[in-house]
Each structure stands twice: as structure tokens, then as C-alpha cells.
C-alpha atoms as a PDB file:
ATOM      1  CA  UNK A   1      25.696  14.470   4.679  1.00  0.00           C
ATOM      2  CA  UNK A   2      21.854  14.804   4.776  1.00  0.00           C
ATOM      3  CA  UNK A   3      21.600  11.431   2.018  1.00  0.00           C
ATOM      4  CA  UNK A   4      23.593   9.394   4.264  1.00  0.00           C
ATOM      5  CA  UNK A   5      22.351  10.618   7.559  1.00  0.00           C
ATOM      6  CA  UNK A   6      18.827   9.634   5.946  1.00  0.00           C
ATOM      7  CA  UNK A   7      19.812   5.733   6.376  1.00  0.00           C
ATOM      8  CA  UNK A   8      19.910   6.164  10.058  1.00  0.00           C
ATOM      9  CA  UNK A   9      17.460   5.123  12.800  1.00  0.00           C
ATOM     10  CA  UNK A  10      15.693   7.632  13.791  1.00  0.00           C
ATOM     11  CA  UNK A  11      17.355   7.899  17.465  1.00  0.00           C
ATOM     12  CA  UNK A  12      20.475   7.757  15.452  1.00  0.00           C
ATOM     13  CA  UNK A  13      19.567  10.939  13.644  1.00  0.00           C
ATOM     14  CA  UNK A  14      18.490  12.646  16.706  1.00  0.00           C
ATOM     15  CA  UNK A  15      21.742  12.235  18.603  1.00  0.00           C
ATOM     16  CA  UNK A  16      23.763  13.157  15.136  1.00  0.00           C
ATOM     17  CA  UNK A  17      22.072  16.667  15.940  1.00  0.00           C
ATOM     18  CA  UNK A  18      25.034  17.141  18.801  1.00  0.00           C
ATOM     19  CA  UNK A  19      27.880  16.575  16.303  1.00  0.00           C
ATOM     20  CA  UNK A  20      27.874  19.849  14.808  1.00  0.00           C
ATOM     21  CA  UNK A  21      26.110  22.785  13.544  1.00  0.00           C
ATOM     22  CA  UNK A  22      26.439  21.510   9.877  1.00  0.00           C
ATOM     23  CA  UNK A  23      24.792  18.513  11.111  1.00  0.00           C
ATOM     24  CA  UNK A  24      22.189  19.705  13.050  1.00  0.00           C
ATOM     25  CA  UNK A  25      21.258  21.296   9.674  1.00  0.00           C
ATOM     26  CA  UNK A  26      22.079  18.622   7.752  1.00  0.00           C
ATOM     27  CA  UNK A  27      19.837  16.185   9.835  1.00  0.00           C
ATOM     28  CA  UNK A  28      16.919  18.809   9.532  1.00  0.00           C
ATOM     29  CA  UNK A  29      16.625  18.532   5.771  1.00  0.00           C
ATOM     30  CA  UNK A  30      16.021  15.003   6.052  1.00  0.00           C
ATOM     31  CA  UNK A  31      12.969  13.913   4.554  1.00  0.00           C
ATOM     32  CA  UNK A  32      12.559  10.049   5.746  1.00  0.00           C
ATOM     33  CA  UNK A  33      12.202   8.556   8.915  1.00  0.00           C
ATOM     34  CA  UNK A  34      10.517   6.138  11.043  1.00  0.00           C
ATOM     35  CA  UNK A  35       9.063   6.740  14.268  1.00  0.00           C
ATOM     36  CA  UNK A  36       8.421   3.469  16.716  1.00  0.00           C
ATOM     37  CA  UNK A  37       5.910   4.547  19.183  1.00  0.00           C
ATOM     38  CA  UNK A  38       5.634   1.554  21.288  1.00  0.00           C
ATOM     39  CA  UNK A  39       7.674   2.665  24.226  1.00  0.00           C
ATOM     40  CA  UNK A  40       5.828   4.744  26.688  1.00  0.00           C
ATOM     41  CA  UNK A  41       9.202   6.066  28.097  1.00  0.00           C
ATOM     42  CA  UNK A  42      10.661   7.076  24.731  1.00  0.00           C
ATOM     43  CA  UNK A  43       7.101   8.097  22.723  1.00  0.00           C
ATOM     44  CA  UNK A  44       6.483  11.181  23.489  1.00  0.00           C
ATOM     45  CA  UNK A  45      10.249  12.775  23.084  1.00  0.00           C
ATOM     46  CA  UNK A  46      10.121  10.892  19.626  1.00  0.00           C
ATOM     47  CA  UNK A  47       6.962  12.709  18.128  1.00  0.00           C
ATOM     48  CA  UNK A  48       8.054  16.196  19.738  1.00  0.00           C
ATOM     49  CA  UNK A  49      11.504  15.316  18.196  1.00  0.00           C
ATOM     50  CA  UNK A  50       9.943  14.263  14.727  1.00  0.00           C
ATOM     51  CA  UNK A  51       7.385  17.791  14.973  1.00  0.00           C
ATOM     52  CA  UNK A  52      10.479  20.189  15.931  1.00  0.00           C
ATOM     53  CA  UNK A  53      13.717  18.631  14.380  1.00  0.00           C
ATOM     54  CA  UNK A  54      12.741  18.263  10.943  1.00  0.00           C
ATOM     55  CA  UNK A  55      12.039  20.731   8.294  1.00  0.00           C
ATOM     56  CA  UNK A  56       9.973  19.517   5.747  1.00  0.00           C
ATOM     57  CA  UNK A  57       9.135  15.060   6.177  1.00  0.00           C
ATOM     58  CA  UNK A  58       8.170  13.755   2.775  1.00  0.00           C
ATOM     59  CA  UNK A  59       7.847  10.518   3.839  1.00  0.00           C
ATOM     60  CA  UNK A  60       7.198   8.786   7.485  1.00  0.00           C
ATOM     61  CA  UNK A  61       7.361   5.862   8.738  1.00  0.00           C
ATOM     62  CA  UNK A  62       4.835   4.436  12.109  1.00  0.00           C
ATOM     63  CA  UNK A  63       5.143   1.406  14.149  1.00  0.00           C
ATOM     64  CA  UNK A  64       2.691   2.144  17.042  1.00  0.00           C
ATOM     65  CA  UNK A  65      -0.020   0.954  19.656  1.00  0.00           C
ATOM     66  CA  UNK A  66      -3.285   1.479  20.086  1.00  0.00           C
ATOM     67  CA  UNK A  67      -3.451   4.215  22.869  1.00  0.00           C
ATOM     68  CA  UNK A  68      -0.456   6.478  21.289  1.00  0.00           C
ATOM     69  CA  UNK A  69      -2.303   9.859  21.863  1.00  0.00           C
ATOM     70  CA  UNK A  70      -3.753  10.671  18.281  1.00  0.00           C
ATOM     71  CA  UNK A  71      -3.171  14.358  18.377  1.00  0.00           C
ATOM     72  CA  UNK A  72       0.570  13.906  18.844  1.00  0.00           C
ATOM     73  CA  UNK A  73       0.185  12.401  15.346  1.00  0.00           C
ATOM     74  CA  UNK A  74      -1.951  15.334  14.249  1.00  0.00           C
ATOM     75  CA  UNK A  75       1.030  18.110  15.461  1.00  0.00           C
ATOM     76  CA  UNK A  76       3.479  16.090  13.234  1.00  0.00           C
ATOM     77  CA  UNK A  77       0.951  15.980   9.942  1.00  0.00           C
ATOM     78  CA  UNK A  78       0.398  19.376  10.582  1.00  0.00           C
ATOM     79  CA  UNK A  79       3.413  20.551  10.925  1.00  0.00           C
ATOM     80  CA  UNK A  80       4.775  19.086   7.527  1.00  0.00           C
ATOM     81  CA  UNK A  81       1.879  19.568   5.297  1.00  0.00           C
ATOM     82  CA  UNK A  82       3.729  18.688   2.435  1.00  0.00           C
ATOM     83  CA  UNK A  83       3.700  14.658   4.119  1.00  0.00           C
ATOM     84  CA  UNK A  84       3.271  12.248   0.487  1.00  0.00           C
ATOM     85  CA  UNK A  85       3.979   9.196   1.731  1.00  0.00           C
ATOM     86  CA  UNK A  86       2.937   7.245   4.906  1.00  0.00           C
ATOM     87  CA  UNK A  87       3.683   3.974   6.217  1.00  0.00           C
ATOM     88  CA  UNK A  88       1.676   2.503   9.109  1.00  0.00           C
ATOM     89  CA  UNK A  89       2.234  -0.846  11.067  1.00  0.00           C
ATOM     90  CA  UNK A  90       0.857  -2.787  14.086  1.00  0.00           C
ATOM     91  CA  UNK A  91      -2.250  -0.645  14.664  1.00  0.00           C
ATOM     92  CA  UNK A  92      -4.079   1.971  12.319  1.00  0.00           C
ATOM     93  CA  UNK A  93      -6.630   3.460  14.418  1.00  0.00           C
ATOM     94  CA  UNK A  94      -4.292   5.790  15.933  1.00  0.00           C
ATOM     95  CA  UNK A  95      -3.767   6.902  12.076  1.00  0.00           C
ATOM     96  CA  UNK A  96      -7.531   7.370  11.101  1.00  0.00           C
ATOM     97  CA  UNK A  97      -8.097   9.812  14.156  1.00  0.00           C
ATOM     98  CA  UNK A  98      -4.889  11.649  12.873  1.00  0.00           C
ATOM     99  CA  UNK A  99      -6.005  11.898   9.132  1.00  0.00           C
ATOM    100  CA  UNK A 100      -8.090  14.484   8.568  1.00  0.00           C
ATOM    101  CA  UNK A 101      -9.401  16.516   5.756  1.00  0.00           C
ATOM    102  CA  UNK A 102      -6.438  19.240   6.674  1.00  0.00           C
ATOM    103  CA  UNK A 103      -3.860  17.286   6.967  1.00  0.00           C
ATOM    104  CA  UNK A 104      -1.522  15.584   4.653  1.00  0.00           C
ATOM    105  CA  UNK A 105      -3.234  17.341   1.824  1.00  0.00           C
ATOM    106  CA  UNK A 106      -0.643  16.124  -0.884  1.00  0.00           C
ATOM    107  CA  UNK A 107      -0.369  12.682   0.725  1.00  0.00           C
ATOM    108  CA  UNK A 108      -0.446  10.201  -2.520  1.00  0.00           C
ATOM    109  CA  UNK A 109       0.832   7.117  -0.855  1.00  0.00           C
ATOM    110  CA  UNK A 110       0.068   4.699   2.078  1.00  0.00           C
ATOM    111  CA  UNK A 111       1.216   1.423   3.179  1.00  0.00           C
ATOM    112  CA  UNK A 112      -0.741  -0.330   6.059  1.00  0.00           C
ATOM    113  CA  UNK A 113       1.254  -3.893   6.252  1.00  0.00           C
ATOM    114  CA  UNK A 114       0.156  -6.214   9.549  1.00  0.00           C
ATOM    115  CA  UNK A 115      -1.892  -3.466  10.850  1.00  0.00           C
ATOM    116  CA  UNK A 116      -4.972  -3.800  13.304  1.00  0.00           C
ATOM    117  CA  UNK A 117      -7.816  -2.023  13.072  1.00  0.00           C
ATOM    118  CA  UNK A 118     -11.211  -1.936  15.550  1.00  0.00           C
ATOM    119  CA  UNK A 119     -13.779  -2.697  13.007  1.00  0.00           C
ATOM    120  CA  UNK A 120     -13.850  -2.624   9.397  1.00  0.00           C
ATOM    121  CA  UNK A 121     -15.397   0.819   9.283  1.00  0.00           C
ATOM    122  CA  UNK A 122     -12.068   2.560  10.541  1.00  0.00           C
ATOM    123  CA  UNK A 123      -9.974   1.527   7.536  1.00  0.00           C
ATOM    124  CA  UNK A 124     -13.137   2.262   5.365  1.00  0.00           C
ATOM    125  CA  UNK A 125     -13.318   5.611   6.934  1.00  0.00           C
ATOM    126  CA  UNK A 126      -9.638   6.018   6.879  1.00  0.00           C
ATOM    127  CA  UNK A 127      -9.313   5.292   2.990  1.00  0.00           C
ATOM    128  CA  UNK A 128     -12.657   7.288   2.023  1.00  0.00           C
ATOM    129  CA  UNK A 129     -10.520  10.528   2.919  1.00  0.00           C
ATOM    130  CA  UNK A 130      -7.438  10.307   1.056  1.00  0.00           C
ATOM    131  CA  UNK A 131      -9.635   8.479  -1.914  1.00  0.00           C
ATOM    132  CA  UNK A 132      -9.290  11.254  -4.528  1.00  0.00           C
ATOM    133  CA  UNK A 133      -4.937  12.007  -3.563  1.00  0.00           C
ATOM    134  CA  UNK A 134      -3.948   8.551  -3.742  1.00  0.00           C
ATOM    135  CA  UNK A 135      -1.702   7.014  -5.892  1.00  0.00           C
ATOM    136  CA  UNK A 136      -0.426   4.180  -4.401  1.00  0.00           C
ATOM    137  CA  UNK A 137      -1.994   2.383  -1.604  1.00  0.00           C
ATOM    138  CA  UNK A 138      -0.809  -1.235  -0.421  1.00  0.00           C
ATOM    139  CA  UNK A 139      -3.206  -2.927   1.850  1.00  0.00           C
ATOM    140  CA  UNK A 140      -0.787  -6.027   3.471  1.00  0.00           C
ATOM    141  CA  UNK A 141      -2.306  -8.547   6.255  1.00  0.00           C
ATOM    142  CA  UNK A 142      -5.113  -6.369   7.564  1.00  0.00           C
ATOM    143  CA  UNK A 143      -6.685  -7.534  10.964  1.00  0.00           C
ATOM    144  CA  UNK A 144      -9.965  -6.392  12.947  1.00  0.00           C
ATOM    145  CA  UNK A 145      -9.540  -7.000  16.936  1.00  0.00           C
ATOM    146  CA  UNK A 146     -12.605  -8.205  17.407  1.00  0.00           C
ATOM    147  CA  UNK A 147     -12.363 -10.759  15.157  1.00  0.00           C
ATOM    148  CA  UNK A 148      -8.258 -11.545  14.090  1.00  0.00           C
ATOM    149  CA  UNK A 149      -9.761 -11.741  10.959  1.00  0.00           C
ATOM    150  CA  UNK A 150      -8.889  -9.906   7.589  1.00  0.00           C
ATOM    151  CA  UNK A 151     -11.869  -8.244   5.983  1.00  0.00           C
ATOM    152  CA  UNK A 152     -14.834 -10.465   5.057  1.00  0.00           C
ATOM    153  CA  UNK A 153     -17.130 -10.965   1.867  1.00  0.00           C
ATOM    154  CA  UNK A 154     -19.218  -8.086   3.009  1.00  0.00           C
ATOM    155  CA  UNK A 155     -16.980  -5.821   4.211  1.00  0.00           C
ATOM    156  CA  UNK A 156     -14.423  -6.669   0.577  1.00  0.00           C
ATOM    157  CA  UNK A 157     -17.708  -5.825  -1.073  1.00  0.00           C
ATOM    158  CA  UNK A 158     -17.630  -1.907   0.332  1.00  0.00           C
ATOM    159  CA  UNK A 159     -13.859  -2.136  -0.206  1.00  0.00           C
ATOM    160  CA  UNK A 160     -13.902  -2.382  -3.751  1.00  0.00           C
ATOM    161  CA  UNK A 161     -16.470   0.848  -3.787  1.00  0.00           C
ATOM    162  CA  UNK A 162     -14.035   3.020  -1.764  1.00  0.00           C
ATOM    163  CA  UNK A 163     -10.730   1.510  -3.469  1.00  0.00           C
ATOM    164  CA  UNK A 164     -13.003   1.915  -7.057  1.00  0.00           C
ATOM    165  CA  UNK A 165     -13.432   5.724  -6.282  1.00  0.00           C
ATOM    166  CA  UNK A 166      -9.140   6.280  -6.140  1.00  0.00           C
ATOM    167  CA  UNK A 167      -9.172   7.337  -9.586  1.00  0.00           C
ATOM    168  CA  UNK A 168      -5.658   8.670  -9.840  1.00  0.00           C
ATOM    169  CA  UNK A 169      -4.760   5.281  -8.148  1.00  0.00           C
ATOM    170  CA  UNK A 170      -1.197   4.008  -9.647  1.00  0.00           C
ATOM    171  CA  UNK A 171      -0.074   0.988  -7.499  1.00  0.00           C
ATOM    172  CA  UNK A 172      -2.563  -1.104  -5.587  1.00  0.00           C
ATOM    173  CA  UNK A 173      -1.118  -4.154  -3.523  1.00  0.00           C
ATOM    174  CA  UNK A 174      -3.651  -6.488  -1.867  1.00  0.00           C
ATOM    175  CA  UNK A 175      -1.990  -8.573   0.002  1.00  0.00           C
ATOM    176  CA  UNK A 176      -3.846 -11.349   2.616  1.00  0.00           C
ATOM    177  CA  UNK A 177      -6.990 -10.366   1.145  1.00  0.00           C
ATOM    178  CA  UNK A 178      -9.092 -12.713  -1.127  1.00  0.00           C
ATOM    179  CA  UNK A 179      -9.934 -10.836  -4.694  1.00  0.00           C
ATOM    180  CA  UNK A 180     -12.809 -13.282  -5.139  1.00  0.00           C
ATOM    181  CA  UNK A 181     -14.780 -11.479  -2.234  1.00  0.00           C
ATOM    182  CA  UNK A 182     -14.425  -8.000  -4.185  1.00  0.00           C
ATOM    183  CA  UNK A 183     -16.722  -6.509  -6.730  1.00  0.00           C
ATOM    184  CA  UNK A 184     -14.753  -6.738  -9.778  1.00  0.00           C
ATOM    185  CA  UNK A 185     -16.494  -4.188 -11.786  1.00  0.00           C
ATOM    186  CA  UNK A 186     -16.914  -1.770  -8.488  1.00  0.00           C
ATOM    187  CA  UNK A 187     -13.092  -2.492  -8.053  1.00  0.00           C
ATOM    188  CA  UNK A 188     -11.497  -1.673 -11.239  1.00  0.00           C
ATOM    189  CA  UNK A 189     -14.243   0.228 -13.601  1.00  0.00           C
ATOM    190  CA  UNK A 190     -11.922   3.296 -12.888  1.00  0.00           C
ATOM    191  CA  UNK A 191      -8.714   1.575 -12.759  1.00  0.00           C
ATOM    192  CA  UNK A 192      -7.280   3.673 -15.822  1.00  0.00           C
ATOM    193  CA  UNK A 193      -4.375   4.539 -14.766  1.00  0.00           C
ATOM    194  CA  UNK A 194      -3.056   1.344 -12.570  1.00  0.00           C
ATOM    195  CA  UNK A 195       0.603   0.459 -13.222  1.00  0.00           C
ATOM    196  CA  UNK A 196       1.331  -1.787 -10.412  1.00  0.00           C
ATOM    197  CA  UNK A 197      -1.246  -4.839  -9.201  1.00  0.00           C
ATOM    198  CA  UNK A 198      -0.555  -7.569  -6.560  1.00  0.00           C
ATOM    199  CA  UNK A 199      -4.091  -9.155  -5.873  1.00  0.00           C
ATOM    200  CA  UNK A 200      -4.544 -12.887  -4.385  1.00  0.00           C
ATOM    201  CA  UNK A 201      -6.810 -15.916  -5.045  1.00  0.00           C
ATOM    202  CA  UNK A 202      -8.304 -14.083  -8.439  1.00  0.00           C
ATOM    203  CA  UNK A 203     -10.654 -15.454 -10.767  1.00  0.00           C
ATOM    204  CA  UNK A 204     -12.017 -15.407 -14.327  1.00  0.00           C
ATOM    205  CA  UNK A 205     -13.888 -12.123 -13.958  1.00  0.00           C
ATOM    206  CA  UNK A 206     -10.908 -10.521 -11.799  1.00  0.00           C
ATOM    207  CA  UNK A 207      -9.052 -10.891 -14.997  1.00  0.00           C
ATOM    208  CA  UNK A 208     -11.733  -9.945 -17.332  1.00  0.00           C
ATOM    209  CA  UNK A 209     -12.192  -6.759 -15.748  1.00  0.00           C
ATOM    210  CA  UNK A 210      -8.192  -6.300 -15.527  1.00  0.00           C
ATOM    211  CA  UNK A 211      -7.943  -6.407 -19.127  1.00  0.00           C
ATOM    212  CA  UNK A 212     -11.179  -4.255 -19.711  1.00  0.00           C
ATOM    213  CA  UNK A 213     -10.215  -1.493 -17.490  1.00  0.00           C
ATOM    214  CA  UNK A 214      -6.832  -1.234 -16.670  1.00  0.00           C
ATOM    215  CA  UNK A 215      -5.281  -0.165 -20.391  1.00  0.00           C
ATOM    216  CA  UNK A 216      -1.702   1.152 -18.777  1.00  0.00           C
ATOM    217  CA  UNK A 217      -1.000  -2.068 -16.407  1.00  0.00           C
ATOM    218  CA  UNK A 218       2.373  -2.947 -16.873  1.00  0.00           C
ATOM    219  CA  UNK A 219       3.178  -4.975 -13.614  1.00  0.00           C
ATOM    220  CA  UNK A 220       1.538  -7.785 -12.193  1.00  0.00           C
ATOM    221  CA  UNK A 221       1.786 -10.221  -9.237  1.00  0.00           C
ATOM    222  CA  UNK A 222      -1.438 -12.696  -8.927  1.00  0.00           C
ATOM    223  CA  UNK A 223      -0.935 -15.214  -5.651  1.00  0.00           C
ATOM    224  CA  UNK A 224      -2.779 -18.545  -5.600  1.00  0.00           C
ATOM    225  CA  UNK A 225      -4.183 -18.912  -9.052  1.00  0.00           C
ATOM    226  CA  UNK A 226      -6.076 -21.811  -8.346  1.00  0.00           C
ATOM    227  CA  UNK A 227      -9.409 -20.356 -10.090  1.00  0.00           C
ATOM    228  CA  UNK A 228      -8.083 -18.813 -13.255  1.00  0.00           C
ATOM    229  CA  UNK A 229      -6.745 -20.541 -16.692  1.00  0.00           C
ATOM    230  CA  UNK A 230      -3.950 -20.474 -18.889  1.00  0.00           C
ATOM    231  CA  UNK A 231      -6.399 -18.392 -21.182  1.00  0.00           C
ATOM    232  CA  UNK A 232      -7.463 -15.601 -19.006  1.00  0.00           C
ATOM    233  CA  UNK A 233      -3.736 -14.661 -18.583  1.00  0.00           C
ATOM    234  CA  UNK A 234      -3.014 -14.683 -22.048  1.00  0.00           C
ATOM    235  CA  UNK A 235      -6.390 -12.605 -22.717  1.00  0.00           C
ATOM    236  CA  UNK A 236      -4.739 -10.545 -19.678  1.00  0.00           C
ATOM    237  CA  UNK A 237      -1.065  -9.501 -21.286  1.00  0.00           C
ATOM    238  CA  UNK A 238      -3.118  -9.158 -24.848  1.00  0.00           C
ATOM    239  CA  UNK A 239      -4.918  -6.255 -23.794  1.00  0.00           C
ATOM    240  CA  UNK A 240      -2.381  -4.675 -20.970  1.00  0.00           C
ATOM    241  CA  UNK A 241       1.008  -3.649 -22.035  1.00  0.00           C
ATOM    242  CA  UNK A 242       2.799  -5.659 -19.316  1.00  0.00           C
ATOM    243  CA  UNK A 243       6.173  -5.976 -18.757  1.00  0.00           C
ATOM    244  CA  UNK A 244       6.691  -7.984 -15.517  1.00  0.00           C
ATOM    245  CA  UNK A 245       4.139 -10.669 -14.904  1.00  0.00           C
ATOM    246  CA  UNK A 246       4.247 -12.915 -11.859  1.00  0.00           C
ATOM    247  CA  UNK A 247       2.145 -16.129 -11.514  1.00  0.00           C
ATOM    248  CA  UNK A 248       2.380 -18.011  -8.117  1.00  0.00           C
ATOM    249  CA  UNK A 249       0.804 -21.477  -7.174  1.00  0.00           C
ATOM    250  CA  UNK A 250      -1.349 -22.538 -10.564  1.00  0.00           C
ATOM    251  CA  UNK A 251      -2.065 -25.851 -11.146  1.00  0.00           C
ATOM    252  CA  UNK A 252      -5.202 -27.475 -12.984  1.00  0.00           C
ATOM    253  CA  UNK A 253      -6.421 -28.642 -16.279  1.00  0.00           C
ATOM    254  CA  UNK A 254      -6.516 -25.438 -17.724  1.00  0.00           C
ATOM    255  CA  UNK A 255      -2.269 -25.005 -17.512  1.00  0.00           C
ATOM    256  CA  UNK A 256      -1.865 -28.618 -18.587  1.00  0.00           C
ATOM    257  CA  UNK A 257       0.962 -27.868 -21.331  1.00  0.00           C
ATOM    258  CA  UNK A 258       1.571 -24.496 -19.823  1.00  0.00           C
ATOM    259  CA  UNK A 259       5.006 -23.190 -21.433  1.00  0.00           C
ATOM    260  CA  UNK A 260       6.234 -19.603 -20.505  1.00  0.00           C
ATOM    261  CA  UNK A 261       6.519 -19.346 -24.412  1.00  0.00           C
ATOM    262  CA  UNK A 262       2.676 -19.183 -24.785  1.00  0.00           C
ATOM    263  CA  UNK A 263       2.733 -16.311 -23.145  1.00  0.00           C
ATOM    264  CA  UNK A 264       5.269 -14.146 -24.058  1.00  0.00           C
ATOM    265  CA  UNK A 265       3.882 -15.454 -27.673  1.00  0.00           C
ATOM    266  CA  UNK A 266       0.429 -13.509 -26.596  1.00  0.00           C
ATOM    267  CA  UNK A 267       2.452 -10.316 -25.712  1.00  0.00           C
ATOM    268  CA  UNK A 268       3.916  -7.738 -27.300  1.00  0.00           C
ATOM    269  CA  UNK A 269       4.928  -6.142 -24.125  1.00  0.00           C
ATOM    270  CA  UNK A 270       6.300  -9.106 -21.521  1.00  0.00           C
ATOM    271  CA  UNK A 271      10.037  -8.592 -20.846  1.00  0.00           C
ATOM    272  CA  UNK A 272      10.009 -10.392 -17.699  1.00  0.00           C
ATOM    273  CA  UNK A 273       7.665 -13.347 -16.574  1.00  0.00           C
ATOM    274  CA  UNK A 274       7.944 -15.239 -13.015  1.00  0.00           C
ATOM    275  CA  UNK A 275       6.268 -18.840 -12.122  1.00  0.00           C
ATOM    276  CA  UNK A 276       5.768 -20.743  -9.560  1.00  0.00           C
ATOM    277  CA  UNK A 277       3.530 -24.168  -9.673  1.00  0.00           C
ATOM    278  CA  UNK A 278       1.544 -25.215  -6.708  1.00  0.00           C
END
């Protein structure tokens, strides 16, 4: 009862509670849910539900605004310590205030997708505490109210320091942000044991230092290849054992001749390889 119960909206769950006795247990040994904390009438009853309903959240799920009261978030963190995965949406400020050094001590994943931040420093801040837990963190259409803006040459510069010190760091997804503004060899010097990448816009030392440094890669997405050559994705799949390899919007001298066969030619590893031409 508990697995299916666990594909229900969170209201959904809450009102299951009513059914029965085996399902009020039932819905308390679910370990997934999503809280939407944009309603001021139904916010409050939703975090005290989430903090008192629930025995043990694994992974959670928050759409909220920017004045949701950061301590309610701190109650449910604290109460289920044992938190590993964390998805945040709309606005992450809320979520910095709420991540502290005692909470969500074995959290090894979060996944901020269209998510506004004050400045820059909050999702610095925010990603310098849980640098050393993570193991996957995607990073999907970041914004800064001041500006509307995702993060800037600058700012991608002190990203790829913080990001660079995540060295148990599985899956990284950068998604909206351009990989040409990061410090390649800040970025991935300590990239050993990446699995997953999804990076946009890379170029010719991206790749160099993706095949220097990340010797266990074995998926990867790269968006707008305008900058990079046939070459430095074949030098790429030489020295990575990759298995699933997706190129989106290339075009240029470089691929003039381009065959998926060159590739998979270069690899010992490829099983499945994705194109798209610009």
C-alpha cells in the first residue's frame, strides 16, 4: 500500500490517513513527497503535516515563495535527519536559511531547476555547505532577482571553485548556464568520480579537462556545441569509458564529414550516441 500511496499528491496522501488504521501507517512509511508552499491558506498545515505525518522522508520535494517562514523548513529537516535527496523550485533562499550544518547531514542530492535566488552569494553559500555530502547536484535555469539573469562570468568563475571542491560529486547537470564562463581546471581537477555530465555551450578546454580528469564518465549530454570539433569529442570518448553520449546543435568546419561511425570507431565504450545538427 505504502509504494502506491507514494504516487500520490501530497494532499492526496494526507486525506488517505482517514481511510484506515493500516493506512494511516501505511502513508507514514512513505518516503517521497512534494510540498507546494505557495498558498498562504494551505502552507502552514502542509509543513506541520509533512513534520508530524511522516516517519522517516528520504526524499522531498519544494515548490515555494520567497517569504515561506524558513524555520518551518528547518522543523521538517530536523525532524527527518536521514533527508538524501532535495528538490527545490521557484525560489531557493527560503532553502539556504533552512540548510544548515545540522541538518540534512546525509543529504547527497539536490536539484534547484527555475529557482530564484537574491544574489549570487546565496546559492554560493548554499552549495559551500553540502560541498563535501554531495553526489549529485543539478543546477537548471538559475535566476538572481535583481538582475533575471543566470550567473555571470564572475560569479561562474567562484562556481567552478565551490562545485570543484564536491569531491564525491557523481552527477552534475548544468543546465542554462554557459561552461565557457567556468574555470575548467577549478571545475573538474577533482572530478574523479563523475558519472553523469550535462554542461552547455563547452569548448576545447571544457573537453580537455573532461578527458583529463573525469576517468569514470560514462554519460554525457553537451548543448550548443558551436565551439568544439569533431576531434575533441573523439579525444573525449578515447579517454572516458562512455556509454551514452549526446551531442546537440554542432555545426562548423570541424564536423564537415561528421559520421556517427567515427565515433563509436574512437570508443571502446559507446553503446548509445544521440545527435542533433544546428
Amino acid at each position: 500500500v505504502t509504494n502506491i500511496l507514494s504516487f500520490f499528491e501530497f494532499h492526496e496522501m494526507i486525506q488517505c490517513r482517514r481511510v484506515s488504521t493500516h493506512w494511516k501507517t501505511a502513508v507514514s512509511k512513505i518516503q517521497t513527497i512534494h510540498l507546494d508552499l505557495r498558498d498562504d491558506a494551505t502552507c502552514y498545515a502542509s509543513v506541520n503535516a509533512a513534520t508530524t505525518f511522516f516517519d522517516n522522508l528520504a526524499n522531498i520535494g519544494i515548490t515555494n515563495k520567497h517569504d515561506v517562514n524558513p524555520f518551518w523548513l528547518q522543523d521538517i529537516l530536523s525532524k527527518h535527519s536521514n533527508v538524501e535527496h532535495i528538490r527545490d523550485y521557484f525560489d531557493a533562499d527560503v532553502l539556504v536559511k533552512s540548510l544548515h550544518d545540522n541538518n540534512s547531514a546525509n543529504l547527497k542530492s539536490l536539484e534547484m531547476e527555475h529557482v530564484k535566488f537574491d544574489d549570487f552569494l546565496g546559492l554560493n553559500q548554499l552549495l559551500q555547505i553540502k560541498a563535501h555530502s554531495l553526489k549529485v547536484l543539478r543546477l537548471i535555469d538559475i535566476r538572481f532577482h535583481l538582475s533575471f539573469d543566470g550567473p555571470d562570468s564572475n560569479e561562474c568563475v567562484s562556481l567552478s571553485t565551490t562545485i570543484g571542491m564536491m569531491e564525491n560529486l557523481e552527477v552534475l547537470v548544468l543546465d542554462g548556464c554557459d561552461i565557457q564562463y567556468f574555470d575548467a581546471v577549478a571545475l573538474f581537477s577533482g572530478m574523479a568520480r563523475l558519472r553523469k555530465l550535462e554542461i552547455c555551450n563547452p569548448d576545447e578546454i571544457t573537453l580537455v579537462m573532461i578527458a583529463r580528469c573525469c576517468p569514470r564518465l560514462e554519460e554525457l549530454t553537451l548543448r550548443y556545441c558551436f565551439d568544439i570539433s569533431l576531434d575533441d569529442v573523439i579525444q573525449v570518448v578515447t579517454c572516458c569509458p562512455i556509454r551514452d553520449l549526446i551531442l546537440e546543435d554542432f555545426q562548423g568546419r570541424s564536423w564537415h564529414g561528421f559520421t556517427k561511425k567515427k565515433i563509436f570507431d574512437a570508443s571502446t565504450t559507446l553503446i548509445n550516441l544521440t545527435t542533433r545538427e544546428a
